[in-house]
PDB file of N, CA and C in Angstrom:
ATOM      1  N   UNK A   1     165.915-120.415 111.316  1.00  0.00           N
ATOM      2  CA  UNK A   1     165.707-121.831 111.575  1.00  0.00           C
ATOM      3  C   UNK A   1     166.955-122.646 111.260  1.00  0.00           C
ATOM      4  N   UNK A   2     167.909-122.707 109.933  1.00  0.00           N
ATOM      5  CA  UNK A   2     168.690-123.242 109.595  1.00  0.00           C
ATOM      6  C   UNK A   2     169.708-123.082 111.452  1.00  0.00           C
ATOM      7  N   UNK A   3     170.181-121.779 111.817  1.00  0.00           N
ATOM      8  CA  UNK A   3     170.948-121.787 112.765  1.00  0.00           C
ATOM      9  C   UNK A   3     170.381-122.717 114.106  1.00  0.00           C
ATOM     10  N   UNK A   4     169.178-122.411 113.973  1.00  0.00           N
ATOM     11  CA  UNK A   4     168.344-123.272 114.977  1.00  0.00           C
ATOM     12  C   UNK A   4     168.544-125.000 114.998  1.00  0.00           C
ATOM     13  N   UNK A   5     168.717-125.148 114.072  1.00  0.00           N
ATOM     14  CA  UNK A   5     168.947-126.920 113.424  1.00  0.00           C
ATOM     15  C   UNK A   5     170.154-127.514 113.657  1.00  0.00           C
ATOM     16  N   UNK A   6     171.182-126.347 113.536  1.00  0.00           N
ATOM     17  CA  UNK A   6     172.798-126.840 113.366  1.00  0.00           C
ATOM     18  C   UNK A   6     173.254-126.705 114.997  1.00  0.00           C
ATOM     19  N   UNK A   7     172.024-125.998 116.079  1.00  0.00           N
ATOM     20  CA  UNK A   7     172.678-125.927 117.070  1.00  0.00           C
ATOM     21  C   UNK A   7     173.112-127.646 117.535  1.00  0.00           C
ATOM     22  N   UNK A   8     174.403-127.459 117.971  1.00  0.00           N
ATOM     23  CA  UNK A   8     174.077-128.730 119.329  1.00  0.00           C
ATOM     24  C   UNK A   8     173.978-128.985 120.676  1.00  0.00           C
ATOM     25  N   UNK A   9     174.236-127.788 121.464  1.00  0.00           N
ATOM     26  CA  UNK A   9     173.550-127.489 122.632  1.00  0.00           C
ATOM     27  C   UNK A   9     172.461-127.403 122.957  1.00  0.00           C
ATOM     28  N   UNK A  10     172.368-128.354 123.582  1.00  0.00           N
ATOM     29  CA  UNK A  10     170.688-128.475 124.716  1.00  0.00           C
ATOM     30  C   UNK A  10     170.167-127.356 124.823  1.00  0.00           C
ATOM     31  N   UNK A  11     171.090-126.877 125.765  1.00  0.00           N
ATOM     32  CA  UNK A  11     170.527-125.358 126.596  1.00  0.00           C
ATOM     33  C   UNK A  11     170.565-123.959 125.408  1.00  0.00           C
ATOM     34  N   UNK A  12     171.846-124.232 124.739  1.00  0.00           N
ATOM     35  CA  UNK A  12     171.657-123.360 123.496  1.00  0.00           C
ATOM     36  C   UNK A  12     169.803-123.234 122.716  1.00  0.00           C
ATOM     37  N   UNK A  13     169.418-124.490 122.232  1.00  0.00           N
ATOM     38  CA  UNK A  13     168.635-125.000 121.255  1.00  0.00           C
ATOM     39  C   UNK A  13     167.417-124.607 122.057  1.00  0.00           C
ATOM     40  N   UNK A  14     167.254-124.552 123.426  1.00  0.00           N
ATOM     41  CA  UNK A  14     166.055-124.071 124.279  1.00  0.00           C
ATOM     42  C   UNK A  14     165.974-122.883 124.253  1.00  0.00           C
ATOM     43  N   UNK A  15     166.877-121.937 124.340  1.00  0.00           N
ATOM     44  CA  UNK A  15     167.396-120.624 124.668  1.00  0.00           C
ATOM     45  C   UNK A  15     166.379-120.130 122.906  1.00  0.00           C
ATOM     46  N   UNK A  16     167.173-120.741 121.756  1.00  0.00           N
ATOM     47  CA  UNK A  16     166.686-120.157 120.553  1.00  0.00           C
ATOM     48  C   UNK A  16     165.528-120.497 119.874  1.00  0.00           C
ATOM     49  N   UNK A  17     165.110-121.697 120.740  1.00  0.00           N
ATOM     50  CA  UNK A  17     163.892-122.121 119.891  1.00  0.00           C
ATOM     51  C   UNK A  17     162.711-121.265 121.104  1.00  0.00           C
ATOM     52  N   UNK A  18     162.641-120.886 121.751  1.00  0.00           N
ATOM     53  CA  UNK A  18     162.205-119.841 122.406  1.00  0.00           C
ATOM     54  C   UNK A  18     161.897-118.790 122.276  1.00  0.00           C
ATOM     55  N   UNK A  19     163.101-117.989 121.594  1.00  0.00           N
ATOM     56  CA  UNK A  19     163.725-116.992 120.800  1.00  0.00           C
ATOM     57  C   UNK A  19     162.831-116.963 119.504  1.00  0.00           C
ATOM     58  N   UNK A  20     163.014-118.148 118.769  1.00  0.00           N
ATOM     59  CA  UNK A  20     161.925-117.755 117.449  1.00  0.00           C
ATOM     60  C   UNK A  20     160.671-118.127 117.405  1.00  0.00           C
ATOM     61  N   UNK A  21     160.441-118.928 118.338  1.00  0.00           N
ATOM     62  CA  UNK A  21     158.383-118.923 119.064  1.00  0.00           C
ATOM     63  C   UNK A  21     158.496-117.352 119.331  1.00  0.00           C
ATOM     64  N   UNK A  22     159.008-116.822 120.314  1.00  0.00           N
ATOM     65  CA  UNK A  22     158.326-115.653 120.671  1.00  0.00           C
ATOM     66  C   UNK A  22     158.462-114.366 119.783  1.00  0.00           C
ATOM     67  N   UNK A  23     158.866-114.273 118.761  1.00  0.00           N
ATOM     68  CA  UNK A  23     159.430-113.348 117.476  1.00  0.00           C
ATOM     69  C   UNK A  23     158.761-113.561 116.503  1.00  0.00           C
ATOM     70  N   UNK A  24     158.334-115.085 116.134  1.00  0.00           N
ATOM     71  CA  UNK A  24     157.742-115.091 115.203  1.00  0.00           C
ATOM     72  C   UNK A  24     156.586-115.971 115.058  1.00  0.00           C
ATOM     73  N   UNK A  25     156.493-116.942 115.866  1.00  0.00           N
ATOM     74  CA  UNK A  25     155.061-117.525 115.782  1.00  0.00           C
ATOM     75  C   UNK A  25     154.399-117.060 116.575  1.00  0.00           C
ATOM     76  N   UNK A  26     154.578-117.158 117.818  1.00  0.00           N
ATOM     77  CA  UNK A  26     153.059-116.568 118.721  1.00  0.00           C
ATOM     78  C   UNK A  26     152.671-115.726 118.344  1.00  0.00           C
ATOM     79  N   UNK A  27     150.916-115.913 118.994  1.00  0.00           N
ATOM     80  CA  UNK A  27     150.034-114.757 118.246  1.00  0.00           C
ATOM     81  C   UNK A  27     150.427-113.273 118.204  1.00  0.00           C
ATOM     82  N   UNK A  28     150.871-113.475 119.463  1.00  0.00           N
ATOM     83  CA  UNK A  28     151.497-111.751 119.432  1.00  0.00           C
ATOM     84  C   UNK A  28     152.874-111.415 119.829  1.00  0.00           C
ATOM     85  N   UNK A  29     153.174-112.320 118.672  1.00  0.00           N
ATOM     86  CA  UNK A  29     154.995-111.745 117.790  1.00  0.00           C
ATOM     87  C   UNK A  29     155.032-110.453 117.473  1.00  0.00           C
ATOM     88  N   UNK A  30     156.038-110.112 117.764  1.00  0.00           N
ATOM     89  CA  UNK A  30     156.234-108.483 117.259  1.00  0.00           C
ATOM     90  C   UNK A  30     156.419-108.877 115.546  1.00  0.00           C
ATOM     91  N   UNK A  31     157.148-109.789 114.832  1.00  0.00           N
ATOM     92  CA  UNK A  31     157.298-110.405 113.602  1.00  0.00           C
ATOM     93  C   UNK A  31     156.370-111.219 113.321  1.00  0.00           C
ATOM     94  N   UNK A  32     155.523-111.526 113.287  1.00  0.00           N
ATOM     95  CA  UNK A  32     154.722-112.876 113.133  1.00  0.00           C
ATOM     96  C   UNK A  32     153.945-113.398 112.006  1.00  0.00           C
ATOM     97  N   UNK A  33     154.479-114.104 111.681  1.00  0.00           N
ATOM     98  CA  UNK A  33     154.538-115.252 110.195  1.00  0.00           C
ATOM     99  C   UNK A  33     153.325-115.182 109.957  1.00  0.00           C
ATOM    100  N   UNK A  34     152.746-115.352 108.722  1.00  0.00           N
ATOM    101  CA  UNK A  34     151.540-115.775 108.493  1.00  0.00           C
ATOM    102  C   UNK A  34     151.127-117.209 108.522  1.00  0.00           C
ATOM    103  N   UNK A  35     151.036-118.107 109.425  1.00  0.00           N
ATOM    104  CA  UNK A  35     150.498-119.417 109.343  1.00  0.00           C
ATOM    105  C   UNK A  35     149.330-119.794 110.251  1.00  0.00           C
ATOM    106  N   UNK A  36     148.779-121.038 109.256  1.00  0.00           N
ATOM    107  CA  UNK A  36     147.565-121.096 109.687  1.00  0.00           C
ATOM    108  C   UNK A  36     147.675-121.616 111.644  1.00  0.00           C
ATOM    109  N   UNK A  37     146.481-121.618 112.268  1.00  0.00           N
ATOM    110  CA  UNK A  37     146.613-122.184 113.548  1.00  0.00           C
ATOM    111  C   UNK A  37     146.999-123.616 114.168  1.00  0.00           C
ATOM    112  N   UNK A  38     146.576-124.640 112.792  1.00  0.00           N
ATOM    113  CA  UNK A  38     147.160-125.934 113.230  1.00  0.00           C
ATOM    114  C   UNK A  38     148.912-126.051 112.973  1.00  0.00           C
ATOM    115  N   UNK A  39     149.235-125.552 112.441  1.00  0.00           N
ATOM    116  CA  UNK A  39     150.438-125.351 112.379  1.00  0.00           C
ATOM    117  C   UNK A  39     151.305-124.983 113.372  1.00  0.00           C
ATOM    118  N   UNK A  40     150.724-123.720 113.768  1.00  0.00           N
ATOM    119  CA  UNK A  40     151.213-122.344 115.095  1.00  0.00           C
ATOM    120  C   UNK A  40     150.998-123.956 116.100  1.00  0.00           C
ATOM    121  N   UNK A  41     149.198-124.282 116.249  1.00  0.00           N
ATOM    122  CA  UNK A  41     149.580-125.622 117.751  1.00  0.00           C
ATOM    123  C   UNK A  41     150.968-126.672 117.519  1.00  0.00           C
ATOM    124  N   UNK A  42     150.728-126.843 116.229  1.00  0.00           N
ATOM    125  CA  UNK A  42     152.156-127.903 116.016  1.00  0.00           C
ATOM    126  C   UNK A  42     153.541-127.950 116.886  1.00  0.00           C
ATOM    127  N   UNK A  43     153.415-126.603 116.248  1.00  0.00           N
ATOM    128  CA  UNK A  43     155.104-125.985 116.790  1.00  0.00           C
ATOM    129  C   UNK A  43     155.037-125.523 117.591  1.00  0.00           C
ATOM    130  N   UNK A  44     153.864-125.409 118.645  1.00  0.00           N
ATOM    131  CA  UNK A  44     154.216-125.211 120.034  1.00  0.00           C
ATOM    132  C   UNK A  44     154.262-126.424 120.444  1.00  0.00           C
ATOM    133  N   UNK A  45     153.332-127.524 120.315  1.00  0.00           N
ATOM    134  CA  UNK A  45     153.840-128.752 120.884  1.00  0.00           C
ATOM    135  C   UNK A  45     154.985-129.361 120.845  1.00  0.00           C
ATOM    136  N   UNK A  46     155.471-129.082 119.627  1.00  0.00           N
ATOM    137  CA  UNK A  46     156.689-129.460 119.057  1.00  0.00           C
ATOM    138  C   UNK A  46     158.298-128.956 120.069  1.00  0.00           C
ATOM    139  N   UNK A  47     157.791-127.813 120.595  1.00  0.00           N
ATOM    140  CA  UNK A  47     158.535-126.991 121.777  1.00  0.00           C
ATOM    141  C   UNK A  47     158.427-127.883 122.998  1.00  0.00           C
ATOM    142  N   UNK A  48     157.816-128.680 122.991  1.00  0.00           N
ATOM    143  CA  UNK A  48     157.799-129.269 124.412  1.00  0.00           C
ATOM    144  C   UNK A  48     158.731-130.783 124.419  1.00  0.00           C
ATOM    145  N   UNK A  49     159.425-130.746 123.238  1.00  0.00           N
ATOM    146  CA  UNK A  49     160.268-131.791 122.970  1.00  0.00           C
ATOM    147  C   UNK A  49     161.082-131.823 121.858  1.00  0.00           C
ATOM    148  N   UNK A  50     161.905-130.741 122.198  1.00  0.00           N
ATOM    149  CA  UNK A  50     162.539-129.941 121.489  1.00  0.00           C
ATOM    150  C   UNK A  50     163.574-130.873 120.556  1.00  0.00           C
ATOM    151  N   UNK A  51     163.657-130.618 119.464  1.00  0.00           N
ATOM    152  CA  UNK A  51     164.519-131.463 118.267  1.00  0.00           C
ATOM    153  C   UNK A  51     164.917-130.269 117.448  1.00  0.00           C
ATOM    154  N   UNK A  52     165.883-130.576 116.175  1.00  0.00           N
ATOM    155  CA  UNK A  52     166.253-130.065 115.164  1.00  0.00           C
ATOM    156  C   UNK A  52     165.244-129.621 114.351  1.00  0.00           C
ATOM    157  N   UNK A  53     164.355-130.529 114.182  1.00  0.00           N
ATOM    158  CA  UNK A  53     163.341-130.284 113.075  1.00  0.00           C
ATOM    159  C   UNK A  53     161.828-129.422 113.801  1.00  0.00           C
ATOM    160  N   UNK A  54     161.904-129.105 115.110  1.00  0.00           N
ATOM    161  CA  UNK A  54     160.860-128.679 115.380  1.00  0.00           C
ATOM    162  C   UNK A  54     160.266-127.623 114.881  1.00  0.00           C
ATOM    163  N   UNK A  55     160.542-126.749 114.117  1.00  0.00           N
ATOM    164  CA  UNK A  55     160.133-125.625 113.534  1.00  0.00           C
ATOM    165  C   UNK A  55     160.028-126.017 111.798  1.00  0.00           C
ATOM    166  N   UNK A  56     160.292-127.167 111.044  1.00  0.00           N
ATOM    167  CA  UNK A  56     160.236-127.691 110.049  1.00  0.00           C
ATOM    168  C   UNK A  56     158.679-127.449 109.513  1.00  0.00           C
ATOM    169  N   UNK A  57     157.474-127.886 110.398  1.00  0.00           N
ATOM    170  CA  UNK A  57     156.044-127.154 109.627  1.00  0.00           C
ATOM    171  C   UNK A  57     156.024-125.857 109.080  1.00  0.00           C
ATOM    172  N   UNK A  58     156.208-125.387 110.416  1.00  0.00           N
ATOM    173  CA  UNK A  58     156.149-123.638 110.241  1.00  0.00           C
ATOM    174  C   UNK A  58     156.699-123.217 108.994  1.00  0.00           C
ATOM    175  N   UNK A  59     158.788-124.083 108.870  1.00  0.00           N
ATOM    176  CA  UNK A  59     159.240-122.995 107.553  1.00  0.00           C
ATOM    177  C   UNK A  59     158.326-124.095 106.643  1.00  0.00           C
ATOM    178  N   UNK A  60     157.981-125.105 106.873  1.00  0.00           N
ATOM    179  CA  UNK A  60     157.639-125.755 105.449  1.00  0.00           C
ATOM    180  C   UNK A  60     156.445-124.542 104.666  1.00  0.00           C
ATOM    181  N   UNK A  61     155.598-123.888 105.735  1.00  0.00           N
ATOM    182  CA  UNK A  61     154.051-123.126 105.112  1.00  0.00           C
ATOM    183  C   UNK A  61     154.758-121.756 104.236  1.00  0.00           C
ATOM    184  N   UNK A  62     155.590-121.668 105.391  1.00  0.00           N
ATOM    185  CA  UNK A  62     156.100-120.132 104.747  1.00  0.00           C
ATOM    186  C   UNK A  62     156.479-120.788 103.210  1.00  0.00           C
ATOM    187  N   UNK A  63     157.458-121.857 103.038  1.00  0.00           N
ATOM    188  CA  UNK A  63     158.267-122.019 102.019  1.00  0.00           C
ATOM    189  C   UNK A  63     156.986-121.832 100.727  1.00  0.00           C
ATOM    190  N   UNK A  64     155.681-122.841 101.292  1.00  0.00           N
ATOM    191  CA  UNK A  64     154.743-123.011 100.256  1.00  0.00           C
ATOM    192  C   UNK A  64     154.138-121.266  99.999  1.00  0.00           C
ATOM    193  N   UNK A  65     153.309-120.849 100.942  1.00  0.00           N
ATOM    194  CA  UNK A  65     153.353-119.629 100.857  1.00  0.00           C
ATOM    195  C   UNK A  65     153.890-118.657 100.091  1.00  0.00           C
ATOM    196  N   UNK A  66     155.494-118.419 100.322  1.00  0.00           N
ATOM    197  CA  UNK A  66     156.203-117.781  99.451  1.00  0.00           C
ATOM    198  C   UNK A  66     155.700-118.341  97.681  1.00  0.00           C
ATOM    199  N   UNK A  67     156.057-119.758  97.673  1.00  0.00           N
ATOM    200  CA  UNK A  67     156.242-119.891  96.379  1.00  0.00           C
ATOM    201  C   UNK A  67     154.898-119.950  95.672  1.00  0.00           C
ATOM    202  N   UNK A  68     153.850-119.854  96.243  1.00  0.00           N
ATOM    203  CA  UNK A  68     152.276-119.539  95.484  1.00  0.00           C
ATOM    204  C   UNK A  68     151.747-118.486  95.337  1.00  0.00           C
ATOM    205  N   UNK A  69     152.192-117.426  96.521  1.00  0.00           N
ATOM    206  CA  UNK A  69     151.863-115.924  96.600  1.00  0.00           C
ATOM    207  C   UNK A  69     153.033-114.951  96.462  1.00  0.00           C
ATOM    208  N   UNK A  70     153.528-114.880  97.033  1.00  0.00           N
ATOM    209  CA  UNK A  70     154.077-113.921  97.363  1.00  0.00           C
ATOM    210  C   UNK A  70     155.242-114.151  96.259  1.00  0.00           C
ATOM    211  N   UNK A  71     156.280-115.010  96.213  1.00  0.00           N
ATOM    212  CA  UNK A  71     157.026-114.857  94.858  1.00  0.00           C
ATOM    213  C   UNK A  71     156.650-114.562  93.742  1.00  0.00           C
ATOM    214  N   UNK A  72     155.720-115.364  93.164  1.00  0.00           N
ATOM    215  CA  UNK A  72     154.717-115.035  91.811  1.00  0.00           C
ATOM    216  C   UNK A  72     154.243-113.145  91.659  1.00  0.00           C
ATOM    217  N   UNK A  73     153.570-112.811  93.041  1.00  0.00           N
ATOM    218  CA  UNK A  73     153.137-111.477  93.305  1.00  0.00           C
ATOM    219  C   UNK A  73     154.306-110.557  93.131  1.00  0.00           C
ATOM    220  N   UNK A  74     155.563-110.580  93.561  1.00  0.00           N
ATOM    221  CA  UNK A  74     156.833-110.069  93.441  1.00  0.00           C
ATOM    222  C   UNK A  74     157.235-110.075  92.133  1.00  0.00           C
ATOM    223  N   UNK A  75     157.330-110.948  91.507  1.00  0.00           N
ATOM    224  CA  UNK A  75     157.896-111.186  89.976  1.00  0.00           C
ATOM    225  C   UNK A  75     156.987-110.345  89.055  1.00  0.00           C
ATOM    226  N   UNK A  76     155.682-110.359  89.484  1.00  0.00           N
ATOM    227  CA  UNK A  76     154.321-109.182  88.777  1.00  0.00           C
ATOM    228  C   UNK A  76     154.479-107.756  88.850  1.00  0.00           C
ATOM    229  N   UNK A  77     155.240-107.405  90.138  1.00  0.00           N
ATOM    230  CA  UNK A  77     155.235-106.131  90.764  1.00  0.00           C
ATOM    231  C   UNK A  77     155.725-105.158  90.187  1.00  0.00           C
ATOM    232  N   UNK A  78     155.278-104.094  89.966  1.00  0.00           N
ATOM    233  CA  UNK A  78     156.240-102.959  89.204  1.00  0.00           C
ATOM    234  C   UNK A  78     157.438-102.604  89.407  1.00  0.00           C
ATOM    235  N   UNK A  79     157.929-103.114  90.550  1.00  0.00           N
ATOM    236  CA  UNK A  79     159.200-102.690  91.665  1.00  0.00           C
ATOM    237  C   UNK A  79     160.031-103.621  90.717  1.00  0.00           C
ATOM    238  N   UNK A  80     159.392-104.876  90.785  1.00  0.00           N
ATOM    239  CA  UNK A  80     160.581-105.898  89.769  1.00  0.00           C
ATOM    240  C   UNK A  80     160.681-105.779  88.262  1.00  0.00           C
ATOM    241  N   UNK A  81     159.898-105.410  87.805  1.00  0.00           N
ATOM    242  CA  UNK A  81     159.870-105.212  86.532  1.00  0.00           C
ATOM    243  C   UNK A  81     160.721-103.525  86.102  1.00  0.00           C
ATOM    244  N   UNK A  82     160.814-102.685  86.877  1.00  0.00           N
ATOM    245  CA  UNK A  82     161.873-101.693  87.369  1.00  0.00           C
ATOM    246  C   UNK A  82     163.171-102.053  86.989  1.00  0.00           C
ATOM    247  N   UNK A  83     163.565-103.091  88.192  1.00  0.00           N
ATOM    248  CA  UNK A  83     164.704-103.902  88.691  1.00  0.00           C
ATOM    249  C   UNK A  83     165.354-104.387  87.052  1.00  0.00           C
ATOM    250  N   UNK A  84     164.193-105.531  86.450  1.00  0.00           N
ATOM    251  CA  UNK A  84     164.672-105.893  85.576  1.00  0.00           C
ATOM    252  C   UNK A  84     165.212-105.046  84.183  1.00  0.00           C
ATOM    253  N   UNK A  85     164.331-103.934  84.154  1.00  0.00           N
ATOM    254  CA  UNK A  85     164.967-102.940  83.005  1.00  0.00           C
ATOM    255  C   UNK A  85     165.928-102.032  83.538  1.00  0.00           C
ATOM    256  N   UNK A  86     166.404-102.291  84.160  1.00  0.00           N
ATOM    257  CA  UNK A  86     167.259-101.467  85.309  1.00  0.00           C
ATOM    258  C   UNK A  86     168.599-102.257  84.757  1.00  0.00           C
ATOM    259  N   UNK A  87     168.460-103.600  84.902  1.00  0.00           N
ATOM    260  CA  UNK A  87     169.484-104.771  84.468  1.00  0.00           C
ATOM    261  C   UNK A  87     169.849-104.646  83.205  1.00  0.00           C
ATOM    262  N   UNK A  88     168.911-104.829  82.691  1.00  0.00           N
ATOM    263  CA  UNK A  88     168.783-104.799  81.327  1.00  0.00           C
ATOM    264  C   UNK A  88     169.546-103.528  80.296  1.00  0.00           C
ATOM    265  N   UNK A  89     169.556-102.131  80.914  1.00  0.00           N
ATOM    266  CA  UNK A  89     170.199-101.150  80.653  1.00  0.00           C
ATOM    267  C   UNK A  89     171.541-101.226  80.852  1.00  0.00           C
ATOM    268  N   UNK A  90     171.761-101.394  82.145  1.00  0.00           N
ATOM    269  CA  UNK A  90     173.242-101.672  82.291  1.00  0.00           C
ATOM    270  C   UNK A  90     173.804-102.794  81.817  1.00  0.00           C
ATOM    271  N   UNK A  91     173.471-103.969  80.758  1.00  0.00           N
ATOM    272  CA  UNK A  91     174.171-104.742  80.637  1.00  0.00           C
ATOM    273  C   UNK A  91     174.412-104.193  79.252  1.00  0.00           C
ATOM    274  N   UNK A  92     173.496-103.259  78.423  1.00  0.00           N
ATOM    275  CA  UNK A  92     173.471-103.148  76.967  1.00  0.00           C
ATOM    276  C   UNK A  92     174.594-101.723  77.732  1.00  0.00           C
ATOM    277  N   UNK A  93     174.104-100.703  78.215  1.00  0.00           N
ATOM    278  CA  UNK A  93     175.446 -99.874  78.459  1.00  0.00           C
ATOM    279  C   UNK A  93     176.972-100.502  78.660  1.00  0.00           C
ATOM    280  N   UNK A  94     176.933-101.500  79.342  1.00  0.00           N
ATOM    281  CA  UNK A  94     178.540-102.735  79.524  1.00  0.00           C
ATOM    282  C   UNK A  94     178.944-102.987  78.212  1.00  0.00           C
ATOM    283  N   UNK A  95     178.126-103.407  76.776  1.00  0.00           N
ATOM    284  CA  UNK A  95     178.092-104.189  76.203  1.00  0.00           C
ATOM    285  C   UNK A  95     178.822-103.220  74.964  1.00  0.00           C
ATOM    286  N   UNK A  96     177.812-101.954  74.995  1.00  0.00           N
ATOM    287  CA  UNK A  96     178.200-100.811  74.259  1.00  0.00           C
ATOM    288  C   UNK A  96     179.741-100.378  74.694  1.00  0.00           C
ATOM    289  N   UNK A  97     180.474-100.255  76.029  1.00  0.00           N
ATOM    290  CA  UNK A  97     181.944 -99.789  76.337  1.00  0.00           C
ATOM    291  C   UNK A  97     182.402-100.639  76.021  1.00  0.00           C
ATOM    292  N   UNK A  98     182.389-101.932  76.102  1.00  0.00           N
ATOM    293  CA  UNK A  98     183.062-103.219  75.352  1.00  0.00           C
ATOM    294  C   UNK A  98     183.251-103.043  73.833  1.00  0.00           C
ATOM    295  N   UNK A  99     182.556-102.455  73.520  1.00  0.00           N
ATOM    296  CA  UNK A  99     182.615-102.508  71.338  1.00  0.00           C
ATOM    297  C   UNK A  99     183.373-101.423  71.669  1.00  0.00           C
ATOM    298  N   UNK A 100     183.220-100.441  72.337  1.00  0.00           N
ATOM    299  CA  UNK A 100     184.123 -99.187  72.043  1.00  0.00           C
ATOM    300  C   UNK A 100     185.544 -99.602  72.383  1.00  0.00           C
ATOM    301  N   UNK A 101     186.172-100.307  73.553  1.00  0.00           N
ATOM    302  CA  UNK A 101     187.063-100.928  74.056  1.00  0.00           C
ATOM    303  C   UNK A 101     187.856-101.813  72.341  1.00  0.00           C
ATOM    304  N   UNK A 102     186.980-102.871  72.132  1.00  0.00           N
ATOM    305  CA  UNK A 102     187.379-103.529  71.290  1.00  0.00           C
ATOM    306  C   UNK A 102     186.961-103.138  69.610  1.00  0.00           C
ATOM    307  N   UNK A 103     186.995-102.338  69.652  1.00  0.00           N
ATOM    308  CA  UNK A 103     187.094-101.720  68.058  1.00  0.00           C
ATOM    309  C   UNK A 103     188.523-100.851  67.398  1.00  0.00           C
ATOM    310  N   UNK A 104     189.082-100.214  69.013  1.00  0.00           N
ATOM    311  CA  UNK A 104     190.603 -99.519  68.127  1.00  0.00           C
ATOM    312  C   UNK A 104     191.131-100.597  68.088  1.00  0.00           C
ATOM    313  N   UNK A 105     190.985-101.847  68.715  1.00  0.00           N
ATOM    314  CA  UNK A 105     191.877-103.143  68.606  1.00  0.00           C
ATOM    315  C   UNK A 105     191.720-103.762  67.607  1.00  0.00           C
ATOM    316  N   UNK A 106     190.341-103.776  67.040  1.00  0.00           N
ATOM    317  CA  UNK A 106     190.610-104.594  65.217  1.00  0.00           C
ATOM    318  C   UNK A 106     190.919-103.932  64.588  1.00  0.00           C
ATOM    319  N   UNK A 107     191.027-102.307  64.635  1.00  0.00           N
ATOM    320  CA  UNK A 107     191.596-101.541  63.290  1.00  0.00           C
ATOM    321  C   UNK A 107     192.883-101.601  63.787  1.00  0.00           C
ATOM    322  N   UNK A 108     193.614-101.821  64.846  1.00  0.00           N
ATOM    323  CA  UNK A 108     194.692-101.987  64.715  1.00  0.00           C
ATOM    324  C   UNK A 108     195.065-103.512  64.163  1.00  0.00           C
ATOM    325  N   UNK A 109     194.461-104.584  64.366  1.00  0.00           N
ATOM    326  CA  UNK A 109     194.825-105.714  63.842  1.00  0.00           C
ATOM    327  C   UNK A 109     194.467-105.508  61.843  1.00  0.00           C
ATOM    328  N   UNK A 110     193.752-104.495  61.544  1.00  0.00           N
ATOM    329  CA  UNK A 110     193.617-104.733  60.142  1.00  0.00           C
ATOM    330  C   UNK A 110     194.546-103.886  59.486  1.00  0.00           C
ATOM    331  N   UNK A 111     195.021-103.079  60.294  1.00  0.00           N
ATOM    332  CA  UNK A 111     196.752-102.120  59.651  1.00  0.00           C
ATOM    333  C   UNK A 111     197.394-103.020  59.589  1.00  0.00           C
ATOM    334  N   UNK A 112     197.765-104.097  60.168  1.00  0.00           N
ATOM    335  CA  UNK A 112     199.225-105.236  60.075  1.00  0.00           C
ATOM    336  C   UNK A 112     198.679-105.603  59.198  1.00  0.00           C
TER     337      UNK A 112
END
C-alpha cells in the first residue's frame, strides 16, 4: 500500500490498485486478508475513484487486527520465546569474550 500511495501516475495507480484488489482483497485472492465484508465493499467502491488513500480501511483493519491478535499471539508463541532465549544467550556469550578480551588488559594496567 505505502508504494501504492507514493504512486503519481494515473495509469500507474490503476494498474496497482488493481494489482492489490485482486491479490489481496477479493474474495478469491490467492493472498487474501482477513477483513470483514463492509470493509472488502469499501475498497471496492473506493476503486471506482481511485485516490492515494483508497486502500487506507483495509490496511487500517489489518493494522488493528495485527495489534489485538495476532502480535499479542506471536509474542505468546513458543517460536518467540525460542527467539528470545536465543538472544539472550548470545548476548551473555558476547559479554563473556568481552571479560576475556578485557581482563589481560587490566593485569597489564596493574603491572605498571
Amino acid at each position: 500500500c505505502e508504494d501504492y500511495r507514493n504512486t503519481k501516475s494515473a495509469s500507474k495507480l490503476s494498474v496497482k490498485a488493481q494489482k492489490i484488489y485482486d491479490e489481496f482483497i477479493s474474495t478469491d485472492a490467492p493472498r487474501e486478508i482477513n477483513i470483514d465484508h463492509e470493509t472488502r465493499d469499501i475498497t471496492k467502491a473506493n476503486l471506482l475513484a481511485l485516490t492515494p488513500s483508497c486502500f487506507d480501511p483495509a490496511q487500517h483493519k489489518i493494522y488493528m487486527l495485527m495489534a489485538k491478535d495476532c502480535y499479542p499471539r506471536f509474542l505468546r508463541s513458543q517460536t518467540y520465546r525460542d527467539l528470545v532465549q536465543q538472544a539472550k544467550q548470545r548476548t551473555k556469550n558476547q559479554d563473556a569474550k568481552k571479560a576475556l578480551r578485557v581482563r589481560p588488559q587490566l593485569e597489564n594496567w596493574k603491572l605498571k
